[in-house]
N, C-alpha and C. Protein backbone atom coordinates (compact mmCIF):
# COMPACT_ATOMS: atom_id res chain seq x y z
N UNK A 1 23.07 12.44 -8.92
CA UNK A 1 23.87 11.54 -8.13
C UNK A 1 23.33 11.43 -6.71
N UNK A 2 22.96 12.71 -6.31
CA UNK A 2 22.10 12.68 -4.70
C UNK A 2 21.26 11.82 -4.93
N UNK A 3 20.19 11.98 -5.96
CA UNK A 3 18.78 11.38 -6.02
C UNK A 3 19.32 9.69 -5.66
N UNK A 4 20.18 9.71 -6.80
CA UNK A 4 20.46 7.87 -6.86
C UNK A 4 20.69 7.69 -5.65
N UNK A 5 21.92 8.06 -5.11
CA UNK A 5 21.87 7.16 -3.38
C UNK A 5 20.62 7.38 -2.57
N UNK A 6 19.73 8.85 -2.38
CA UNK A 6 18.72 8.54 -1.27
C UNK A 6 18.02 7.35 -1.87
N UNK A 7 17.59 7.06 -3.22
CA UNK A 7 16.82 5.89 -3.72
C UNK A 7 17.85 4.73 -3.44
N UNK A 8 19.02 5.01 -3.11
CA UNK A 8 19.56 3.03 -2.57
C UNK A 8 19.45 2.96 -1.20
N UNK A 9 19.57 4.46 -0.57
CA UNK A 9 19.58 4.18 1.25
C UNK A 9 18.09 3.83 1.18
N UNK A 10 16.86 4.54 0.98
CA UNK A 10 16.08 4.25 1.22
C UNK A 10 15.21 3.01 1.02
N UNK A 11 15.41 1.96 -0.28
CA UNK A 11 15.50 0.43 -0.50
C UNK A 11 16.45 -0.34 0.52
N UNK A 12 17.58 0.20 0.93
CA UNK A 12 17.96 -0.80 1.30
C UNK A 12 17.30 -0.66 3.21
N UNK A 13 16.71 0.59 3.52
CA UNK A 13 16.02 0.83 4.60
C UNK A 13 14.61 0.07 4.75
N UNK A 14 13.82 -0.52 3.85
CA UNK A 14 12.39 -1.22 3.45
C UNK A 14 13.32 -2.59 3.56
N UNK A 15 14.20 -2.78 2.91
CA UNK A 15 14.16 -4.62 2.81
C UNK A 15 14.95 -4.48 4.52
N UNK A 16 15.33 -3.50 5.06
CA UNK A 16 15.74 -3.89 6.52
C UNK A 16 14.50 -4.19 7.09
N UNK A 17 13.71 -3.33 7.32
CA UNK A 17 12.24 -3.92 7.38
C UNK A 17 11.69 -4.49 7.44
N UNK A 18 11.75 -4.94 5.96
CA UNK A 18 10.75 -6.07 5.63
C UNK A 18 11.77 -7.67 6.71
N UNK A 19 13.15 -7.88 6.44
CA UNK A 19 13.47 -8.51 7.58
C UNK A 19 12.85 -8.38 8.75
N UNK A 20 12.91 -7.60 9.31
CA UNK A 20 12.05 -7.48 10.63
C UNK A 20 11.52 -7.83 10.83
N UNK A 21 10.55 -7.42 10.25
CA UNK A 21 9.20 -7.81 9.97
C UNK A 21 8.99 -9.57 9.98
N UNK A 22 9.95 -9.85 8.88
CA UNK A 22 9.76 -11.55 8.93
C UNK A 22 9.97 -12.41 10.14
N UNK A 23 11.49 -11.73 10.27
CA UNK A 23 11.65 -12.50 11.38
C UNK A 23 10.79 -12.49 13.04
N UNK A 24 9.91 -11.40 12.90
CA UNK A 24 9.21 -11.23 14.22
C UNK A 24 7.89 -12.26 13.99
N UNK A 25 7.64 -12.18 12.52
CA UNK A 25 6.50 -13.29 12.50
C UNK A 25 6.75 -14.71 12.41
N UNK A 26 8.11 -15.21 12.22
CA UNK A 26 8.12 -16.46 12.35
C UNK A 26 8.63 -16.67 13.89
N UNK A 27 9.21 -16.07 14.47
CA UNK A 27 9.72 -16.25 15.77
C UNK A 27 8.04 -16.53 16.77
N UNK A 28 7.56 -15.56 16.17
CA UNK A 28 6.15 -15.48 17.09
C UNK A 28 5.26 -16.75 16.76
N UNK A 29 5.64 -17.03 15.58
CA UNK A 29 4.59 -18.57 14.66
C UNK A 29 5.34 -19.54 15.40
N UNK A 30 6.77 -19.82 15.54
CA UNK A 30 7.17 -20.94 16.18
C UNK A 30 6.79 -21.12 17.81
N UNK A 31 6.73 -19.54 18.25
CA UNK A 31 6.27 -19.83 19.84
C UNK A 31 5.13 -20.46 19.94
N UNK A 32 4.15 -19.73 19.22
CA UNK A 32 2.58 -20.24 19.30
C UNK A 32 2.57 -21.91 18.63
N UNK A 33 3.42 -21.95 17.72
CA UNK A 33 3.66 -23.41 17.76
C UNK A 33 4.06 -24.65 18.48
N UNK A 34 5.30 -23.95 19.31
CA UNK A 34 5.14 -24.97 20.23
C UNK A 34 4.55 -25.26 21.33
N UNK A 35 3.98 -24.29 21.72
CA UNK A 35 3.28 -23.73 22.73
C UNK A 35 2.00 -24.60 23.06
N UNK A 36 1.42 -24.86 21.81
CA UNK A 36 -0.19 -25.58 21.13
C UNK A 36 0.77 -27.04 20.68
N UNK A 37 1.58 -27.13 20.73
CA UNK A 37 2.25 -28.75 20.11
C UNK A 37 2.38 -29.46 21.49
N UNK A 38 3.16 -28.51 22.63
CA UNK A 38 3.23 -29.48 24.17
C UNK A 38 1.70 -29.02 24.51
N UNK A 39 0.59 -28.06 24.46
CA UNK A 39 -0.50 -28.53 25.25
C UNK A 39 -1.19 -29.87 24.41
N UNK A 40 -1.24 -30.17 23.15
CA UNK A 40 -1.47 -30.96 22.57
C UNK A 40 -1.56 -32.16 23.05
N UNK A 41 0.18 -32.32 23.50
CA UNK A 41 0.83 -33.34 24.64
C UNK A 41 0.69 -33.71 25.17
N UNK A 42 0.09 -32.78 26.35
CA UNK A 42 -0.41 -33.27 27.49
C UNK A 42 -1.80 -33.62 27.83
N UNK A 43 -2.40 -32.88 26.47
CA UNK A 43 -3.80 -33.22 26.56
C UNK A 43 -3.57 -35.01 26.51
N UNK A 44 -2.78 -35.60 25.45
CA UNK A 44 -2.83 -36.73 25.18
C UNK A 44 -2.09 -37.47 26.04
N UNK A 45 -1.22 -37.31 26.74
CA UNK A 45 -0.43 -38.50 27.32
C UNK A 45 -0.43 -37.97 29.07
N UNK A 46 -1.12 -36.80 29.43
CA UNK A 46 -0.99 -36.94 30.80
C UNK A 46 -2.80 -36.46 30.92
N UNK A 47 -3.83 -37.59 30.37
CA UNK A 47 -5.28 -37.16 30.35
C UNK A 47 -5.58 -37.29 31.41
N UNK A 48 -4.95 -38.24 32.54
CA UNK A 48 -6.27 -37.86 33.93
C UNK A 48 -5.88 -36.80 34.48
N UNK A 49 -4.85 -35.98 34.82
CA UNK A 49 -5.04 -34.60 35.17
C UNK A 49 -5.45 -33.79 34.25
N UNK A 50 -5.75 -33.91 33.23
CA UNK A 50 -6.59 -32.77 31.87
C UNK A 50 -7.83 -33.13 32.52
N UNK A 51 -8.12 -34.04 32.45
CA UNK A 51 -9.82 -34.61 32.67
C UNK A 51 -9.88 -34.39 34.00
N UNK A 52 -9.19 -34.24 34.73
CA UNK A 52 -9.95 -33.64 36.06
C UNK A 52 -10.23 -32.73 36.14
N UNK A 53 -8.70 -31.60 35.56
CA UNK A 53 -9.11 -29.75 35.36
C UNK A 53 -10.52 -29.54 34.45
N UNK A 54 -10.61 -30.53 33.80
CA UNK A 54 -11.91 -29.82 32.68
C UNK A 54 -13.21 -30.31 33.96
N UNK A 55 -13.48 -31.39 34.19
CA UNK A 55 -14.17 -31.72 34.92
C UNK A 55 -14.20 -30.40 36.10
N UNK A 56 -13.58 -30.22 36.62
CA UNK A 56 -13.24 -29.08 37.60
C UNK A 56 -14.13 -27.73 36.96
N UNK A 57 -14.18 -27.84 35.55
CA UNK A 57 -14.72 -26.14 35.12
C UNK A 57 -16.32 -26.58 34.57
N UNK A 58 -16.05 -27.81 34.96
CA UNK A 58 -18.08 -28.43 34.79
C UNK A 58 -18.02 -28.66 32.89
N UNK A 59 -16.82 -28.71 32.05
CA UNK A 59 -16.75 -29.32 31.01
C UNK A 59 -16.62 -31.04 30.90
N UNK A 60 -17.25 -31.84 30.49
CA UNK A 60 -17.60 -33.40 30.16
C UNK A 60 -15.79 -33.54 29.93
N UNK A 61 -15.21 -35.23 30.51
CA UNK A 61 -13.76 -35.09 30.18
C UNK A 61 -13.63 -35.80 28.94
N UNK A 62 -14.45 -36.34 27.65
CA UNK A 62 -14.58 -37.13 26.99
C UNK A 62 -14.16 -35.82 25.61
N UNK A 63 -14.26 -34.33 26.06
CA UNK A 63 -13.85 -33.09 24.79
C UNK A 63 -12.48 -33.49 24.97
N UNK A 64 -11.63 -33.89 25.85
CA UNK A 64 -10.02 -33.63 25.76
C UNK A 64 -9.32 -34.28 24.34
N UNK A 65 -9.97 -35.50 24.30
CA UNK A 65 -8.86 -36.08 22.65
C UNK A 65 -9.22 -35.60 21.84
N UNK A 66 -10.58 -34.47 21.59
CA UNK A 66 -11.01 -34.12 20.61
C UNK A 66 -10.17 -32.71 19.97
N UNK A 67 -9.90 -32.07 21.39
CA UNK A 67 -9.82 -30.44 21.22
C UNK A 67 -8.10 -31.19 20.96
N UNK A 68 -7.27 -31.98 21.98
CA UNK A 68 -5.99 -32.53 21.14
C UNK A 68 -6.04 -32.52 19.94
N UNK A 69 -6.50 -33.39 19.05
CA UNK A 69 -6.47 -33.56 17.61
C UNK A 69 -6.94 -32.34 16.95
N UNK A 70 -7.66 -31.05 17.18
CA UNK A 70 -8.51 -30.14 16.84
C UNK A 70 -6.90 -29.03 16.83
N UNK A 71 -6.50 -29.19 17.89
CA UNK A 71 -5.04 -28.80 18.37
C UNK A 71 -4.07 -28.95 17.20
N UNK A 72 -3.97 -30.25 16.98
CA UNK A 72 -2.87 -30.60 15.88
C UNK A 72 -3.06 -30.50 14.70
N UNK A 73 -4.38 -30.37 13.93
CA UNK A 73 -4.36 -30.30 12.70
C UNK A 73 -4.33 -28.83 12.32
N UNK A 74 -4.90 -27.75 13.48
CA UNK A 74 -4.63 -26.48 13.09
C UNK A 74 -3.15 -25.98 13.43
N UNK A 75 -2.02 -26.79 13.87
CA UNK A 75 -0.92 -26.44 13.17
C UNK A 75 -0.76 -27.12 11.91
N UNK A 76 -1.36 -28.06 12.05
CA UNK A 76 -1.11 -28.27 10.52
C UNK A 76 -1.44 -27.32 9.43
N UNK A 77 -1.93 -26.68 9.29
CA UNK A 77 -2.86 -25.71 9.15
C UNK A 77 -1.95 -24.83 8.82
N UNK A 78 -1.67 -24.57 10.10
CA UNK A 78 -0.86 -22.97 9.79
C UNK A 78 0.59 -23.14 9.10
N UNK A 79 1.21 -24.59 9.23
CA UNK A 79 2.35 -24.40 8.75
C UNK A 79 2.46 -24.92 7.41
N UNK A 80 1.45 -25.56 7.23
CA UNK A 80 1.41 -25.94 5.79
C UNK A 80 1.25 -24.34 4.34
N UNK A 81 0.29 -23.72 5.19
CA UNK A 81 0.39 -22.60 3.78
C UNK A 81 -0.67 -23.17 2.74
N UNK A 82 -1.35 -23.66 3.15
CA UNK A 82 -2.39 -24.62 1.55
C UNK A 82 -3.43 -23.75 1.37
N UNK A 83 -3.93 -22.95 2.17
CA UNK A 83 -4.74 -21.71 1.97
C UNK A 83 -5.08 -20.85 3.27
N UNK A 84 -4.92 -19.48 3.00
CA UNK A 84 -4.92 -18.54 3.35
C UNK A 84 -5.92 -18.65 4.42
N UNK A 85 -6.71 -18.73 4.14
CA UNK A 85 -8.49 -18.47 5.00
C UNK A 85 -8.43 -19.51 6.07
N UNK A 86 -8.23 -20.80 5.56
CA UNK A 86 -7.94 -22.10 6.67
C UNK A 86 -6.79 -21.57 7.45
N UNK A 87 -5.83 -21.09 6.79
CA UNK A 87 -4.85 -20.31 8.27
C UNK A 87 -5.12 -19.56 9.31
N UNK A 88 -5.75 -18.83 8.69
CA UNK A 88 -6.99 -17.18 9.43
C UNK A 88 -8.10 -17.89 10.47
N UNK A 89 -8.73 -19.18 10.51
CA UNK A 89 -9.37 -19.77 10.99
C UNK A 89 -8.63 -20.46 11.74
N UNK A 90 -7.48 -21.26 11.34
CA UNK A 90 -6.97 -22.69 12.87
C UNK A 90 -6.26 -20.85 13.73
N UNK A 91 -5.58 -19.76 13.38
CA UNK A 91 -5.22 -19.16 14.78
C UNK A 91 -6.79 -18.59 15.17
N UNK A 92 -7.52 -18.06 14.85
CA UNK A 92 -9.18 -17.74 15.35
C UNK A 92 -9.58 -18.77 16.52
N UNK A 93 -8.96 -19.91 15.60
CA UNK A 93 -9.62 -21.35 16.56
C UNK A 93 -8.79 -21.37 17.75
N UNK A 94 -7.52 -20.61 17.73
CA UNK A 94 -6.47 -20.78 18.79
C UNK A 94 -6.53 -19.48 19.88
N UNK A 95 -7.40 -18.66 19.53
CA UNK A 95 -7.57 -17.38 20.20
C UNK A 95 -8.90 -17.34 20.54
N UNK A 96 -9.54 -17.74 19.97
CA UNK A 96 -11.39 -17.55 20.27
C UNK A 96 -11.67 -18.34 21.34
């Protein structure tokens, strides 16, 4: 009778967990999501101050609609789920 409950406290101690766990990774996926959705933004609809800051770091201002769209499809990316590896790559692309 001991055995049985430490084996239910201790299951029901892993799926507390594993909650945790979830919820810290989607909380953290939606920040970095929106985060990369308004720079996206502004890359696109407020470009002459983008294109001046890039210009400013001696980058050409003609990369800004590119790295935008480069921006948006790797959330697409990540929130779609269509494969693993393409996920592992658009955040790489978002950290590198």
């Amino acid at each position: 009778m001991i055995n049985e409950f430490m084996i239910v406290v201790r299951q029901c101690h892993e799926v507390r967990k594993m909650k945790t766990t979830k919820i810290v990774f989607y909380v953290s996926t939606d920040l970095l999501t929106l985060m990369m959705l308004f720079s996206a933004g502004m890359y696109i609809f407020d470009n002459a101050e983008v294109s001046k800051l890039f210009s400013a770091l001696g980058y050409q201002s003609s990369i800004v609609y590119p790295l935008a769209v480069s921006k948006l499809l790797g959330l697409v990316a990540i929130s779609s789920g269509y494969s693993a590896r393409l996920k592992e790559r658009a955040y790489a692309g978002f950290f590198f």
